[in-house]
Protein backbone atom coordinates (compact mmCIF):
# COMPACT_ATOMS: atom_id res chain seq x y z
CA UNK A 1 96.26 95.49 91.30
CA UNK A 2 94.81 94.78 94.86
CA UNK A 3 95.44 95.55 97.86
CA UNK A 4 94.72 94.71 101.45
CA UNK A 5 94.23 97.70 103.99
CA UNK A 6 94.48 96.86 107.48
CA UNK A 7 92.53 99.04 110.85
CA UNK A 8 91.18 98.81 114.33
CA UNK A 9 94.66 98.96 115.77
CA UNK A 10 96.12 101.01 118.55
CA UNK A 11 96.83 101.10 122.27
CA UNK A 12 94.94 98.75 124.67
CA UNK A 13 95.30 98.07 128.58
CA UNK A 14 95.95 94.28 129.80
CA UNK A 15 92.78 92.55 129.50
CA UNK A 16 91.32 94.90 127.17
CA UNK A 17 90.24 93.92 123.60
CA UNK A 18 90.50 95.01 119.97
CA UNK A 19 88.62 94.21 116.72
CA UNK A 20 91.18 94.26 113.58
CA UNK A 21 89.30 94.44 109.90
CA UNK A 22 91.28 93.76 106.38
CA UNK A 23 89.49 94.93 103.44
CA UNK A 24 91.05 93.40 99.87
CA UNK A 25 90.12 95.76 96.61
CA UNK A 26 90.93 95.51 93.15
CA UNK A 27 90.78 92.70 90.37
CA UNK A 28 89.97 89.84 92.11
CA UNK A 29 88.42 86.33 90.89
CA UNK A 30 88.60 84.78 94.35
CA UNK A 31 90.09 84.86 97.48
CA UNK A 32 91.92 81.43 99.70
CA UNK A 33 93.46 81.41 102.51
CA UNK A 34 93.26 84.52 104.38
CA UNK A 35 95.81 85.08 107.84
CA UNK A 36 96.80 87.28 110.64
CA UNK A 37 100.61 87.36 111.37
CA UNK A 38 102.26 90.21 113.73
CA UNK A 39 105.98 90.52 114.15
CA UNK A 40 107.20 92.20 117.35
CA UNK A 41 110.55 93.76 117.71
CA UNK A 42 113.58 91.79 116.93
CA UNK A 43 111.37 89.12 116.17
CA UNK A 44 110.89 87.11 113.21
CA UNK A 45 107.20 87.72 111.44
CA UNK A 46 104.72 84.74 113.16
CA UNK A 47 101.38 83.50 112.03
CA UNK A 48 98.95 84.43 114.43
CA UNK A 49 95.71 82.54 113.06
CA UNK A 50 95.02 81.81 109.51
CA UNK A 51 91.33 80.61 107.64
CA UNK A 52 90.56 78.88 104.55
CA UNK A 53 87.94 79.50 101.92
CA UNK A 54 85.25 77.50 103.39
CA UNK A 55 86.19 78.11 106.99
CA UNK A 56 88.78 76.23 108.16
CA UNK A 57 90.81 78.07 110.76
CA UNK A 58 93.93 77.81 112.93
CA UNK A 59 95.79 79.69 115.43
CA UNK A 60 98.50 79.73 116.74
CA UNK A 61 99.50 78.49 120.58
CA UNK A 62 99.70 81.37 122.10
CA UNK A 63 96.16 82.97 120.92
CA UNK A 64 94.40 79.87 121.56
CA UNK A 65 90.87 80.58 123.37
CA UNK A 66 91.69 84.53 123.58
CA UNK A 67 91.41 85.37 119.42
CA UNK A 68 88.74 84.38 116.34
CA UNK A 69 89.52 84.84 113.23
CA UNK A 70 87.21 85.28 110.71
CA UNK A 71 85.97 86.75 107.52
CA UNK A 72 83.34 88.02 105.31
CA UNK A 73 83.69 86.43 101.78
CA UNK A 74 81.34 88.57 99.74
CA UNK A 75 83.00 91.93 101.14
CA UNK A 76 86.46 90.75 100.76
CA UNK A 77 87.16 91.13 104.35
CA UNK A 78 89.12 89.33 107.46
CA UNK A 79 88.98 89.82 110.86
CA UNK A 80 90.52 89.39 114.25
CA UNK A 81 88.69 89.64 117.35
CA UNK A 82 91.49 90.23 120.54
CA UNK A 83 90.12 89.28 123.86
CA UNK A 84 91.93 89.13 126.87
CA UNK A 85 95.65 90.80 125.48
CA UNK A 86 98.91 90.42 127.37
CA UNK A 87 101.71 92.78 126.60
CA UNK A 88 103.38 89.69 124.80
CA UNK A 89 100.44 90.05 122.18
CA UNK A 90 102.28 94.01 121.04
CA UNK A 91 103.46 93.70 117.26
CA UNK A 92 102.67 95.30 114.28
CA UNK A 93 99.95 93.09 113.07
CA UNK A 94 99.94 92.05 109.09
CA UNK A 95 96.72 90.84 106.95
CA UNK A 96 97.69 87.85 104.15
CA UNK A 97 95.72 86.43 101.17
CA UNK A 98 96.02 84.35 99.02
CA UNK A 99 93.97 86.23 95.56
CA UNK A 100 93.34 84.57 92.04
CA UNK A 101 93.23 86.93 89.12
CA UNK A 102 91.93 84.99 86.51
CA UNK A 103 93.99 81.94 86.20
CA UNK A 104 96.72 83.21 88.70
CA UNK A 105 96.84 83.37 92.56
CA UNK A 106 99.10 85.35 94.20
CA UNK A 107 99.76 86.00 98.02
CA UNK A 108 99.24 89.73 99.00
CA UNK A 109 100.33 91.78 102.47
CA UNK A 110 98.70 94.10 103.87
CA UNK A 111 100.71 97.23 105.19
CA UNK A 112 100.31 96.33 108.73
CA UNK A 113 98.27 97.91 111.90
CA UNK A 114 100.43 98.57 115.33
CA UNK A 115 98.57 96.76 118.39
CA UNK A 116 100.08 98.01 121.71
CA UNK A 117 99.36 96.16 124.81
CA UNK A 118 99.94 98.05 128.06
CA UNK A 119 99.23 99.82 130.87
């Protein structure tokens, strides 16, 4: 089993920031690609940013300049650093990876964190 457990959400004004941690636990031989998505309401589910094994990231448009990603590999854990958040950046945000048990690799979600941007 394993399982990804998202915090460091909650309610932040304009401008303000937010740190979000996932940890991954159980079996687990290794860990890929590891991303942030957030899906807002009546919206479809969106990659925010997303990082490879050695590094690699991405991010979406919107988040450009304003988020890192980035992770810990030997504690099993991603993060998000939010600067500078709009009310467009409210969603329930969702932790992804990619984890190989043994000879298998999977992709796991996390249960999600709510981020609420507003005044």
């Amino acid at each position: 089993q394993v399982q990804l457990v998202e915090s460091g959400g909650g309610l932040v004004q304009p401008g303000g920031s937010l740190r979000l941690s996932c940890a991954a636990s159980g079996t687990i031989s290794r860990i890929g690609d590891m991303g942030w998505y957030r899906q807002a309401p009546g919206k479809q589910r969106e990659l925010v940013a997303s990082i490879g094994s050695t590094g690699r990231t991405k991010y979406a448009d919107s988040v450009k300049g304003r988020f890192t990603i980035s992770r810990d590999n030997a504690k099993n854990t991603l993060f998000l650093q939010m600067n500078s958040l709009k009310p467009e950046d409210t969603a329930v945000y969702y932790c992804n990876a990619v984890v190989a048990r043994w000879t298998v690799s999977t992709p796991y979600w996390g249960q999600g964190t709510q981020v609420t941007v507003s005044s």
